[in-house]
N, C-alpha and C. Protein backbone atom coordinates (compact mmCIF):
# COMPACT_ATOMS: atom_id res chain seq x y z
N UNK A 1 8.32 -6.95 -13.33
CA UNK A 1 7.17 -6.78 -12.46
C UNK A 1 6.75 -5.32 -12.46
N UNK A 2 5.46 -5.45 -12.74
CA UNK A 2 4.79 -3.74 -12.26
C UNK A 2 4.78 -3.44 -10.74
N UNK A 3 3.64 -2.45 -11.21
CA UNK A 3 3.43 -1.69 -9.43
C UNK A 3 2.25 -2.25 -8.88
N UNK A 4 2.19 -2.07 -8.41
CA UNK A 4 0.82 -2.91 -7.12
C UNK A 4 0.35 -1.61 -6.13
N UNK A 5 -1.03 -1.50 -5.94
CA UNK A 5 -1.27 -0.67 -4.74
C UNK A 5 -1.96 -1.01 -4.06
N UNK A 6 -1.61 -1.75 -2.56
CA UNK A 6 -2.70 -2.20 -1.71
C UNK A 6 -3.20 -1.26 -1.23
N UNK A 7 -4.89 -0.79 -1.05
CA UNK A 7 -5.38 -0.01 -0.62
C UNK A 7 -6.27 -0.73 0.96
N UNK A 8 -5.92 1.07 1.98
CA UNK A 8 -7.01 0.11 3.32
C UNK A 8 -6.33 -0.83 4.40
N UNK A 9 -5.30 -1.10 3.81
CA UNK A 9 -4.50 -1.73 5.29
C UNK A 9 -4.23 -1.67 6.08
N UNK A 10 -3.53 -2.40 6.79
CA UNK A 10 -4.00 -2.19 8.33
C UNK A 10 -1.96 -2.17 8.41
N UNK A 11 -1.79 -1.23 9.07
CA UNK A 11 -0.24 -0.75 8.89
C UNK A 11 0.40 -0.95 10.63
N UNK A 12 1.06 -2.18 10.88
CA UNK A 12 1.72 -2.46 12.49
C UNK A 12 3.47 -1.85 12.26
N UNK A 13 3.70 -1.13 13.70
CA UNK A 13 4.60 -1.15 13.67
C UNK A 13 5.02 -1.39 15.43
N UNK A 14 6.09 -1.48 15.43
CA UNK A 14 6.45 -1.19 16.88
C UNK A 14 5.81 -0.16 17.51
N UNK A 15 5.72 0.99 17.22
CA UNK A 15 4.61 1.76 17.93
C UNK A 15 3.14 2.24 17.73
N UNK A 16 3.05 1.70 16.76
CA UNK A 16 1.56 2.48 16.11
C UNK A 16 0.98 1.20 15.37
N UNK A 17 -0.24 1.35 15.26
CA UNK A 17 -1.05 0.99 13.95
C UNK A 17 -1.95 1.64 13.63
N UNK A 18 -2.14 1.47 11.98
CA UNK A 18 -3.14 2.65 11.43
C UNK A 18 -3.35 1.99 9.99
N UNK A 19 -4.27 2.34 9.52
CA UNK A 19 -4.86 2.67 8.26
C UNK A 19 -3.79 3.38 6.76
N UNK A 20 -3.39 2.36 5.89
CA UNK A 20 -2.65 3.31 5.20
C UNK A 20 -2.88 2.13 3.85
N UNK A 21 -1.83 2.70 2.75
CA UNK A 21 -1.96 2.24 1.18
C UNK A 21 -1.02 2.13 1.43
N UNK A 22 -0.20 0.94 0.85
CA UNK A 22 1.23 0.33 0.09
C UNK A 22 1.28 0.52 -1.36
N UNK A 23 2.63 1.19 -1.68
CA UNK A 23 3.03 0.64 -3.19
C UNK A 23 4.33 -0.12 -2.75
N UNK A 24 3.95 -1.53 -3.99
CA UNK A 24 4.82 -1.94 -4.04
C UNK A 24 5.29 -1.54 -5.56
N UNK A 25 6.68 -1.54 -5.73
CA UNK A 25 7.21 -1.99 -7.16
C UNK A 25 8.33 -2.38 -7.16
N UNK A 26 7.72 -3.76 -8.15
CA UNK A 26 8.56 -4.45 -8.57
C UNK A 26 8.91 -5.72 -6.88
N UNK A 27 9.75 -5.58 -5.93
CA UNK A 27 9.60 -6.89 -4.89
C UNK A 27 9.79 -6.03 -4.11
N UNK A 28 9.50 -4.18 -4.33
CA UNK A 28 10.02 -3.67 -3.10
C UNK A 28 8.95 -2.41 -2.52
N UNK A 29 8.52 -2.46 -0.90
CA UNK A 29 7.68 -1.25 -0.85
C UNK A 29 8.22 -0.12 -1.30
N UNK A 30 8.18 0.95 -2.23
CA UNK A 30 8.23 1.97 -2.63
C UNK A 30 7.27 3.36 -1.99
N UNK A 31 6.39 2.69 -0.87
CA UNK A 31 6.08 4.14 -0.37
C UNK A 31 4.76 3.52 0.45
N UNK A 32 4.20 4.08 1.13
CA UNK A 32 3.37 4.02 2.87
C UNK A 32 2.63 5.12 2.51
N UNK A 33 1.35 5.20 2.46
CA UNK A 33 0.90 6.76 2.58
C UNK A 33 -0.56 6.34 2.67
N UNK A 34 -1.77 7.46 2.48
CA UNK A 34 -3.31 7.40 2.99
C UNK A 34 -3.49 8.35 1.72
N UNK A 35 -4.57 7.70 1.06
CA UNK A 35 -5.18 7.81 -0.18
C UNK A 35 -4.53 8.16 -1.49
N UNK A 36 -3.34 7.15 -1.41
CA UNK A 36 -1.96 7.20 -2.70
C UNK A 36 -2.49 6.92 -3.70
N UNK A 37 -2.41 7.57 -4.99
CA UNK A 37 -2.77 7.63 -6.58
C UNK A 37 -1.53 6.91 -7.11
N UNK A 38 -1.73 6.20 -7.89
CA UNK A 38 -0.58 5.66 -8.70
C UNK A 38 -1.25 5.01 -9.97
N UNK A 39 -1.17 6.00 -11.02
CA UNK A 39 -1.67 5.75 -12.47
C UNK A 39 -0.85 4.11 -12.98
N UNK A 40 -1.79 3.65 -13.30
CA UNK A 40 -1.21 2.17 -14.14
C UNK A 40 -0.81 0.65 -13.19
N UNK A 41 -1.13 1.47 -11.86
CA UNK A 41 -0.36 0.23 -10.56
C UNK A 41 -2.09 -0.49 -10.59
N UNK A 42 -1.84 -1.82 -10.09
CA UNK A 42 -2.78 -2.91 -10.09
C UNK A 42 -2.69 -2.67 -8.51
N UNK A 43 -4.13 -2.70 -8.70
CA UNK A 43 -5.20 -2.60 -6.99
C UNK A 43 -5.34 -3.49 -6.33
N UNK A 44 -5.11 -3.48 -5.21
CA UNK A 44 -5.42 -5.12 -3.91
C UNK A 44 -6.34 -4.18 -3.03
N UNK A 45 -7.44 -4.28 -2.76
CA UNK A 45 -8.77 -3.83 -1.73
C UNK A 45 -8.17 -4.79 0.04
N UNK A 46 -7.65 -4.12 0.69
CA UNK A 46 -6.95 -4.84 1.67
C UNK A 46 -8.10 -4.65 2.98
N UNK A 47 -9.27 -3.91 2.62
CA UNK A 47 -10.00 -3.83 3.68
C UNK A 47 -10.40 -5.05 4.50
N UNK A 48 -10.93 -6.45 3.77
CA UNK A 48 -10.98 -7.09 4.38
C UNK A 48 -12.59 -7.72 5.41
């Protein structure tokens, strides 16, 4: 499995929610962040 980057999501946690990008790779999140670059990862538009 490659990388995946959902962009625009909507990020819940126990205390917060906000606006952020997922990478996943491979079956696992690899990182949380706001306007993440990741050369070669396949895009999901999570805006919605």
């Amino acid at each position: 499995m490659g990388k995946t980057l959902i962009t625009s999501g909507t990020i819940v946690t126990a205390a917060d929610t906000y606006k952020a990008d997922v990478l996943v790779d491979g079956e696992k999140v690899a990182m949380i962040g706001k306007s993440l670059k990741v050369a070669g990862a396949k895009r999901i538009d999570a805006t919605g």
